[in-house]
N, C-alpha and C. Protein backbone atom coordinates (compact mmCIF):
# COMPACT_ATOMS: atom_id res chain seq x y z
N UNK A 1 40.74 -5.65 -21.85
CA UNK A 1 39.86 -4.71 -21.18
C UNK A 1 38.77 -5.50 -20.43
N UNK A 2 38.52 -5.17 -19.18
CA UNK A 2 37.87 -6.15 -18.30
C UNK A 2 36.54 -5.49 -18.60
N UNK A 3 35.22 -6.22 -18.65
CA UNK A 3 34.18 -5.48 -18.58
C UNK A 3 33.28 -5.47 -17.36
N UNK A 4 32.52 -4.53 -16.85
CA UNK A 4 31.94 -4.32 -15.70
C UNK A 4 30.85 -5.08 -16.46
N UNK A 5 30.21 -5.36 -14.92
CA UNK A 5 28.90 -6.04 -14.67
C UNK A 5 27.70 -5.34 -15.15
N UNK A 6 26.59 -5.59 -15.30
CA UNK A 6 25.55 -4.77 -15.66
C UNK A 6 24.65 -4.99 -14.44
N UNK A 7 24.64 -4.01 -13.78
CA UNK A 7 23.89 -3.83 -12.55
C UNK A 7 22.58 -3.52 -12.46
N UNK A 8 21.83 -3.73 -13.79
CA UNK A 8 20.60 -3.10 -14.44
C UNK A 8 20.03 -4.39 -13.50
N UNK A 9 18.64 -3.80 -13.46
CA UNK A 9 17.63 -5.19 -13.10
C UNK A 9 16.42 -5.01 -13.80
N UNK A 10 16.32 -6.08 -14.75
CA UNK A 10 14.82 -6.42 -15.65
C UNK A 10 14.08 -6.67 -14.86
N UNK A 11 13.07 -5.95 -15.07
CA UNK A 11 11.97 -6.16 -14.31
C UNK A 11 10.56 -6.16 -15.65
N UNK A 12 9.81 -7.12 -15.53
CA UNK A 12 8.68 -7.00 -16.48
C UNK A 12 7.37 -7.20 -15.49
N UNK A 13 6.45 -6.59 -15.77
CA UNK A 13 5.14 -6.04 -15.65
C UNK A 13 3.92 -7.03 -16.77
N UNK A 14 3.07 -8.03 -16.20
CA UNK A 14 2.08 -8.50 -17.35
C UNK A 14 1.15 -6.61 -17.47
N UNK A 15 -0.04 -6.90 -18.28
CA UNK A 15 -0.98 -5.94 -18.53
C UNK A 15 -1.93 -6.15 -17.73
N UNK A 16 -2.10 -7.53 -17.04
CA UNK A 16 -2.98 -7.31 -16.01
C UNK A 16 -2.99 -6.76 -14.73
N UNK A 17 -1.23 -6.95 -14.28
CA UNK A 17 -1.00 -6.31 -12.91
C UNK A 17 -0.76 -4.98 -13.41
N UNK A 18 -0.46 -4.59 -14.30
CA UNK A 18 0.03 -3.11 -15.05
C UNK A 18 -1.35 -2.18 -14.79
N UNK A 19 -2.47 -3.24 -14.15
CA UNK A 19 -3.96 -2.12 -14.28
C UNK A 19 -3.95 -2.13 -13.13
N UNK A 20 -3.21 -2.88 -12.16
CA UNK A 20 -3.37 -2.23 -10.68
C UNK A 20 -4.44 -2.72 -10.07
N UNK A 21 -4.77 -2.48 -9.07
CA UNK A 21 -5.55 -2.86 -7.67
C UNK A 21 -6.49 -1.95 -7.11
N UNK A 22 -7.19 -1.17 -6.84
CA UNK A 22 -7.56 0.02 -6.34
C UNK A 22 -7.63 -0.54 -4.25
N UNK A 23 -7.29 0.49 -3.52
CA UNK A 23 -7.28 0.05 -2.76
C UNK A 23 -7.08 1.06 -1.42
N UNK A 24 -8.31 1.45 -0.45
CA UNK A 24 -8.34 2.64 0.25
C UNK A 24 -8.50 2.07 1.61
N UNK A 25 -8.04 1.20 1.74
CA UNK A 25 -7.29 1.07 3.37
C UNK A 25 -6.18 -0.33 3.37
N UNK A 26 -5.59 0.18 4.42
CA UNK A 26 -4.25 -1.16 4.52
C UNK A 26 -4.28 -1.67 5.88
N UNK A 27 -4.55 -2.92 5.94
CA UNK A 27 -3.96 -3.48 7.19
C UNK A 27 -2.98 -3.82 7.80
N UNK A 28 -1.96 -3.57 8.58
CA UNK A 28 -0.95 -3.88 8.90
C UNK A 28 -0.40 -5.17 9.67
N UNK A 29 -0.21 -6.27 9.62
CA UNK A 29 -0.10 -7.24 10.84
C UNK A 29 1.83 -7.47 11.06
N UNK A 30 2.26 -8.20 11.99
CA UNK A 30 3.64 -8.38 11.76
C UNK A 30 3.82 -9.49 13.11
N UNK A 31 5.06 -9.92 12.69
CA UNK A 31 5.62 -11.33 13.97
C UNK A 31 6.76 -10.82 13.73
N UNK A 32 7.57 -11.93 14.38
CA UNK A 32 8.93 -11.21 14.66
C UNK A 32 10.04 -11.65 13.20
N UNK A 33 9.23 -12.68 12.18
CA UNK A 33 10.30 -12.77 11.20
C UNK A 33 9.54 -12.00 9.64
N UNK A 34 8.39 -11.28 9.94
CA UNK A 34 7.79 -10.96 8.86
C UNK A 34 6.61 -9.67 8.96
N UNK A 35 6.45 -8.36 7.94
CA UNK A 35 5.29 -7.62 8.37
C UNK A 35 4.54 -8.01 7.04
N UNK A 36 3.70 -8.14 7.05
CA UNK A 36 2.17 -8.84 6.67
C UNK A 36 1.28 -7.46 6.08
N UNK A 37 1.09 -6.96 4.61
CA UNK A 37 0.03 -5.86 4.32
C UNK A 37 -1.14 -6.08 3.78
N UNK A 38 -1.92 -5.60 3.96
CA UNK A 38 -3.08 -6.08 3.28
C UNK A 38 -3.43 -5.29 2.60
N UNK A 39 -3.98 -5.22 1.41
CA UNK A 39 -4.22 -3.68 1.00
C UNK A 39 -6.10 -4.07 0.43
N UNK A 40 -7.19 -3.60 0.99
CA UNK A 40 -8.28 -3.41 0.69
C UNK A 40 -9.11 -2.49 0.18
N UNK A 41 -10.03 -2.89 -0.90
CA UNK A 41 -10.98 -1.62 -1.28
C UNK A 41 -12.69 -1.83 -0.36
N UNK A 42 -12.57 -1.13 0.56
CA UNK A 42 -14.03 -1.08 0.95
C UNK A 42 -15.14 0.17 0.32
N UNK A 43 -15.89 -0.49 -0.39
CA UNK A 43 -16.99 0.45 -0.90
C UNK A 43 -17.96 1.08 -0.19
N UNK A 44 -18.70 2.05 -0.41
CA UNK A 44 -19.86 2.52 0.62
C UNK A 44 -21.10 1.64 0.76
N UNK A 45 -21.68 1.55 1.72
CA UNK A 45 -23.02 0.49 1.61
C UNK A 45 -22.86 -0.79 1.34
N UNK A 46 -21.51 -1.44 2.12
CA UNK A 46 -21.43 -2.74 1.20
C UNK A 46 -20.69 -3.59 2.30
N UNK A 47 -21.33 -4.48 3.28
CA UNK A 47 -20.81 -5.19 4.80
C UNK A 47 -19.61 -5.79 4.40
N UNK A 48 -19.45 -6.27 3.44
CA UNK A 48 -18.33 -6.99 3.19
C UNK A 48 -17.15 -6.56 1.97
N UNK A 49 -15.94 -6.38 2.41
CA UNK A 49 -14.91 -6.41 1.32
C UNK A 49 -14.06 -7.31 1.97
N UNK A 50 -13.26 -7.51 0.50
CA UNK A 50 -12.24 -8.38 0.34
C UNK A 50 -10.87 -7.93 0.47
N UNK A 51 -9.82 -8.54 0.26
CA UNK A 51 -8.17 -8.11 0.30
C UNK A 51 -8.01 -8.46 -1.11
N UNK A 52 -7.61 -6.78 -1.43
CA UNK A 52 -7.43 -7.60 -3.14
C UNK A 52 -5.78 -7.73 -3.41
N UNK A 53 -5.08 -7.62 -2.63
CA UNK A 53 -3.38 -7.99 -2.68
C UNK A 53 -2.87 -7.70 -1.14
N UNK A 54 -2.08 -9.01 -0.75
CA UNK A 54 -1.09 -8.87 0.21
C UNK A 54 0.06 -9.24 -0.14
N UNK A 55 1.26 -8.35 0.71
CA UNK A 55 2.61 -8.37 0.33
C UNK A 55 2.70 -8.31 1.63
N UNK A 56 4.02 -9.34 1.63
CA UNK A 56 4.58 -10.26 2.70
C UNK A 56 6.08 -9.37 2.61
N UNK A 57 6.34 -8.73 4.13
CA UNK A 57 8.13 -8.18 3.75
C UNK A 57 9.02 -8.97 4.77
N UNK A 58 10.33 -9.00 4.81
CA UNK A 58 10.88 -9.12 5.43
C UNK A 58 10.91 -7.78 6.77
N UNK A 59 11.39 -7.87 8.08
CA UNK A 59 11.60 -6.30 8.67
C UNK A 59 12.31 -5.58 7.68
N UNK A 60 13.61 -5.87 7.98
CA UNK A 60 14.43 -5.08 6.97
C UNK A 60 13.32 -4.60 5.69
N UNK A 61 12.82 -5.01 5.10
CA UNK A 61 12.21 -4.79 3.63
C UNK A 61 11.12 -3.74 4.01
N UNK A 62 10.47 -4.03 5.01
CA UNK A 62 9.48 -3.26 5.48
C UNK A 62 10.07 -1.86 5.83
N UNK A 63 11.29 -2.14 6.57
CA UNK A 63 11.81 -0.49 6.73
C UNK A 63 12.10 0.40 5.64
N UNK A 64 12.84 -0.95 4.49
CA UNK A 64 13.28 0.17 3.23
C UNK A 64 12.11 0.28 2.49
N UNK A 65 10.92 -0.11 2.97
CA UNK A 65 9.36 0.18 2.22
C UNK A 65 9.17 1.74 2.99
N UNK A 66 9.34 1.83 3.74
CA UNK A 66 9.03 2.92 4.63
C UNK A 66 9.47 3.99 4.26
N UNK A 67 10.86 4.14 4.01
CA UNK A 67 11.51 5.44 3.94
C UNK A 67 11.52 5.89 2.79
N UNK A 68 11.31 4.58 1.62
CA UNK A 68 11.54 4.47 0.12
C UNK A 68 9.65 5.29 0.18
N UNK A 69 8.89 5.23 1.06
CA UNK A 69 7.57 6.05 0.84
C UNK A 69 7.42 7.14 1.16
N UNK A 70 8.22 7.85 2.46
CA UNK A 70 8.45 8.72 3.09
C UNK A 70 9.17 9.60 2.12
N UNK A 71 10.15 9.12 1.34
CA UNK A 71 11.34 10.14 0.14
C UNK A 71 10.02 10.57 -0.88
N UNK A 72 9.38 9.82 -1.43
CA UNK A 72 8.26 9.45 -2.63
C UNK A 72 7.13 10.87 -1.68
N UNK A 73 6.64 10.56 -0.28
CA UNK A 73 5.48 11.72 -0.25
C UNK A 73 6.11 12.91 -0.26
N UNK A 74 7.57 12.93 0.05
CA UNK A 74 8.21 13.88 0.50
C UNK A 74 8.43 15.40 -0.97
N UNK A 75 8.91 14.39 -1.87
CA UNK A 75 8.77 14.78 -3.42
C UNK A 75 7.61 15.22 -3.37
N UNK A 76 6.32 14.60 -3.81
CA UNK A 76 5.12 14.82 -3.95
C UNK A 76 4.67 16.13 -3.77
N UNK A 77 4.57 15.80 -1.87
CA UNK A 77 4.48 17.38 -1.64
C UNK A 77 5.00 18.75 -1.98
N UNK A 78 6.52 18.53 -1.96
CA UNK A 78 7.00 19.38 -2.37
C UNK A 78 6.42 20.18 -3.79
N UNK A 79 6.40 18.99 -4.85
CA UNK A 79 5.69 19.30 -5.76
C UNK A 79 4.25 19.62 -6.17
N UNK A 80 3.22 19.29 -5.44
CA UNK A 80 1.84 19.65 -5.28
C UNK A 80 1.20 20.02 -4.24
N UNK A 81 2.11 20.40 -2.73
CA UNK A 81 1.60 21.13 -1.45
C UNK A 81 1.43 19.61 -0.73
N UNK A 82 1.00 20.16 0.52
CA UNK A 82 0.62 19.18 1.57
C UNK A 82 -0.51 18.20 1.07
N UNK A 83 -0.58 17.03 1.37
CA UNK A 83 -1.63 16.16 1.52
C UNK A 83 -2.04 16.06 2.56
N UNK A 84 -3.55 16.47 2.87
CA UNK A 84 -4.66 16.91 3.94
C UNK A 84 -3.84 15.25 4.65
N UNK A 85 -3.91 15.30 6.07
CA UNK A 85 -3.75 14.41 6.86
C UNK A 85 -5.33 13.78 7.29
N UNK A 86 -5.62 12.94 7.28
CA UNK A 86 -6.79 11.84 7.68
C UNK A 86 -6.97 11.82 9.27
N UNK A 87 -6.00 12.10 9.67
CA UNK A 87 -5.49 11.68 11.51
C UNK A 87 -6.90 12.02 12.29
N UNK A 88 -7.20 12.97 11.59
CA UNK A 88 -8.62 14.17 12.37
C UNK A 88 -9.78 14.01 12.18
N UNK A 89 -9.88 13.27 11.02
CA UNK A 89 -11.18 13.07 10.20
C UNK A 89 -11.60 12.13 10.80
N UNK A 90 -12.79 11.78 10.86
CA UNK A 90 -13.28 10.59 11.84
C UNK A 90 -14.25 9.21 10.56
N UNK A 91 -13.86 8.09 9.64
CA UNK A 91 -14.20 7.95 8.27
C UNK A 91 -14.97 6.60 9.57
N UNK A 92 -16.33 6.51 9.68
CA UNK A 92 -17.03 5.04 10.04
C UNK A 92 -17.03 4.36 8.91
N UNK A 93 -16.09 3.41 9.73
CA UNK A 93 -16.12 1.90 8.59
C UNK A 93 -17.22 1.74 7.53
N UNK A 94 -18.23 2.11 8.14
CA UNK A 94 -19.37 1.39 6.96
C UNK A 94 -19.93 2.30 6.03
N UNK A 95 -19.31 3.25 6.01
CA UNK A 95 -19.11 4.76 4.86
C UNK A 95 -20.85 4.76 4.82
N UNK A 96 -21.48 5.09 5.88
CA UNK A 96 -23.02 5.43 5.35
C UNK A 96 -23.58 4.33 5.15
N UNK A 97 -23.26 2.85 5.22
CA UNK A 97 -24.01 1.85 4.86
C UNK A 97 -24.72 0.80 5.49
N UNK A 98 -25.43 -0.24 5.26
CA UNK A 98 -25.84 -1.16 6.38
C UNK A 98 -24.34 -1.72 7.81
N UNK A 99 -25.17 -1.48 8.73
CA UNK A 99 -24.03 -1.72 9.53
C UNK A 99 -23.64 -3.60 9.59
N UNK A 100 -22.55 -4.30 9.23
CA UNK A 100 -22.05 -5.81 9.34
C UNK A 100 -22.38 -6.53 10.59
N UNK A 101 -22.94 -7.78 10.24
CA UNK A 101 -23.87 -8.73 11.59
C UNK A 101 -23.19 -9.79 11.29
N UNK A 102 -22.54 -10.14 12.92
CA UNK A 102 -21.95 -11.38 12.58
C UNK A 102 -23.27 -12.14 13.04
């Protein structure tokens, strides 16, 4: 009896990345062999934030990031209504705070 492969993939998680990142804007950059994310938390009143994780995709990877997010809001909504769109809202960078001097 031949046995099939186990197509499972282990994946382990430490407890420190398991607490996550908080993070309310993304930057997008890309070239032609790579798209580039940045994911940042900018606070109110505060000239400077940092990038607290970037992930590097391949295109390809970036597309199946895309649709693999698009299926995920798609659920969501379905299940808890629309998520208000941002498109309209007008958010100034410096959320109420000292404005940044180079």
């Amino acid at each position: 009896m031949e046995q099939q492969p186990n197509n499972q993939l282990n994946i382990e998680i430490s407890e420190e990345m398991a607490e996550g990142a908080y993070a309310n804007l993304a930057i997008i950059t890309h070239s032609n062999a790579e798209f580039v994310i940045d994911f940042v938390n900018v606070m109110p009143g505060t000239p400077k934030s940092r990038v607290k994780s970037r992930i590097i995709f391949t295109p390809m990877h970036a597309k199946r990031f895309m649709k693999a997010l698009e299926e995920n809001i798609e659920r969501f909504e379905a299940a808890n209504g629309p998520i208000q769109d941002l498109e309209h809202i007008e958010i100034p960078m410096n959320f109420g705070g000292p404005t940044a001097q180079a």
